[in-house]
C-alpha atoms as a PDB file:
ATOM      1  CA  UNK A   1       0.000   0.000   0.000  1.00  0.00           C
ATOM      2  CA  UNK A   2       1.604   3.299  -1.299  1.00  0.00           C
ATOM      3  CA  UNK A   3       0.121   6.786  -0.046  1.00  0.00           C
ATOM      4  CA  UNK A   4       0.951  10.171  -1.843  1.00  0.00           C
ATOM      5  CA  UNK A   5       3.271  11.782   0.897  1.00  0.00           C
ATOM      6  CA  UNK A   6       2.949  15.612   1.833  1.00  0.00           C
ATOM      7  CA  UNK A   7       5.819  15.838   3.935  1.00  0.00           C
ATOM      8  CA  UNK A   8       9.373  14.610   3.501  1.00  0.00           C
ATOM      9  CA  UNK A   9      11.660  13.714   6.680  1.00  0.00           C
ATOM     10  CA  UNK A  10      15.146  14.761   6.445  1.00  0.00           C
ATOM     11  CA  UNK A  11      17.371  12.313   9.335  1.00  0.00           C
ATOM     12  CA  UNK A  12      20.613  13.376  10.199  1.00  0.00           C
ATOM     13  CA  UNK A  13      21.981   9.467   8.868  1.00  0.00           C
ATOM     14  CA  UNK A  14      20.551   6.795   6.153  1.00  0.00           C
ATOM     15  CA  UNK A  15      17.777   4.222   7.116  1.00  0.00           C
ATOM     16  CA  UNK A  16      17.024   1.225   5.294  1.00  0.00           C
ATOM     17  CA  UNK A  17      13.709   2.390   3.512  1.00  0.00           C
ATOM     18  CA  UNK A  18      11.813   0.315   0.695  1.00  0.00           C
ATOM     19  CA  UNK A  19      14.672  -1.963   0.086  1.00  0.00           C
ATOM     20  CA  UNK A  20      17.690   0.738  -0.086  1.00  0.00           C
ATOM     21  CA  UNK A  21      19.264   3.550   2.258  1.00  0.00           C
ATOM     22  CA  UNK A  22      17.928   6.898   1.995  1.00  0.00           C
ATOM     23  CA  UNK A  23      18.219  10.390   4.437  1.00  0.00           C
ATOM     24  CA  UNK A  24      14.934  11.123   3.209  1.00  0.00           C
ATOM     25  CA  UNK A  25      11.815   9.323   4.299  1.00  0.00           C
ATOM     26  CA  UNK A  26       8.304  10.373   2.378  1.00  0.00           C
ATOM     27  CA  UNK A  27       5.624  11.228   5.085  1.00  0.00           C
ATOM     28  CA  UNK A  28       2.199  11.031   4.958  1.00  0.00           C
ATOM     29  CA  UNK A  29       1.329  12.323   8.032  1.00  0.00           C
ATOM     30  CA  UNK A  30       3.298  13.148  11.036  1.00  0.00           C
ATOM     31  CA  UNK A  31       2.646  14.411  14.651  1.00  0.00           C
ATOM     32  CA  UNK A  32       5.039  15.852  17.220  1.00  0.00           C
ATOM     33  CA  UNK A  33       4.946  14.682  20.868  1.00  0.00           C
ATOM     34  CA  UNK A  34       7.390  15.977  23.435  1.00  0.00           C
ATOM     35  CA  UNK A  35      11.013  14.909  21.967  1.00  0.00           C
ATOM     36  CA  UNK A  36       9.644  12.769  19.235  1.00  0.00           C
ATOM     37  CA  UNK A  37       8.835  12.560  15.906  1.00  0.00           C
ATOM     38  CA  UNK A  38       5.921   9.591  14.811  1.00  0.00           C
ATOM     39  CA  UNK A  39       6.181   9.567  11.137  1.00  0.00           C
ATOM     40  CA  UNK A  40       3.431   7.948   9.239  1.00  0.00           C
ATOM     41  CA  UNK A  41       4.921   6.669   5.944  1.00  0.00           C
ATOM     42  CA  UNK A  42       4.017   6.634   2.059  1.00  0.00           C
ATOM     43  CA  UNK A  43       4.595   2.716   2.634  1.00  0.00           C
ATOM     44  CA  UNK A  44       1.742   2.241   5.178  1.00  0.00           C
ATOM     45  CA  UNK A  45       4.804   1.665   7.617  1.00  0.00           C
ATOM     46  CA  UNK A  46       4.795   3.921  11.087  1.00  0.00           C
ATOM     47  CA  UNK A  47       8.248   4.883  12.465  1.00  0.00           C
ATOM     48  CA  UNK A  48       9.226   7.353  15.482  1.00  0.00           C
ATOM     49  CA  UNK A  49      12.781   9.343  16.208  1.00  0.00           C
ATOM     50  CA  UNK A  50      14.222  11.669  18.448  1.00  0.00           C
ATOM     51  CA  UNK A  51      14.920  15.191  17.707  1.00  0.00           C
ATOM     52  CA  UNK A  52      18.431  14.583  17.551  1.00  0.00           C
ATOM     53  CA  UNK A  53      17.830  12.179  14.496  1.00  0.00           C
ATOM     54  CA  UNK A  54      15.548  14.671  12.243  1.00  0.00           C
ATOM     55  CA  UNK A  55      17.122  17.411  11.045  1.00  0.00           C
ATOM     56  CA  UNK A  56      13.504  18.828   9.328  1.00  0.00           C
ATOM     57  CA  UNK A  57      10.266  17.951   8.077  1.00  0.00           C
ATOM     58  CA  UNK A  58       9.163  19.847   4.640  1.00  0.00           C
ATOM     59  CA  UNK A  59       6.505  19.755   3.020  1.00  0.00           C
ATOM     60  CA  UNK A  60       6.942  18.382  -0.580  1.00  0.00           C
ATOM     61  CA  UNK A  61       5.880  21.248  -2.635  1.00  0.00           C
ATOM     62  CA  UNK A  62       9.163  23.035  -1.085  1.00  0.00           C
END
């Protein structure tokens, strides 16, 4: 299940992301809670990082 993403993550280091390493993780939705980052993902996949691992979140049409 692919979802168009409106955000894009930008991590400080590369993680493994549909089947190659990327900095850049396509967001669907996203929602920030205290130190942390839960990412909802274009591949129906949920992840969560610290602030010290995301360097931004952008929307796509930047």
């Amino acid at each position: 299940m692919t979802t168009e993403h409106t955000h894009v993550a930008v991590l400080a280091n590369e993680e493994e992301y549909d089947g190659g390493l990327t900095s850049e993780l396509p967001v669907v939705d996203y929602e920030f809670v205290g130190s942390m980052y839960m990412f909802d993902l274009a591949d129906g996949t949920s992840r969560s990082y610290g602030t010290g691992v995301v360097e931004e979140v952008r929307p796509v049409n930047e």
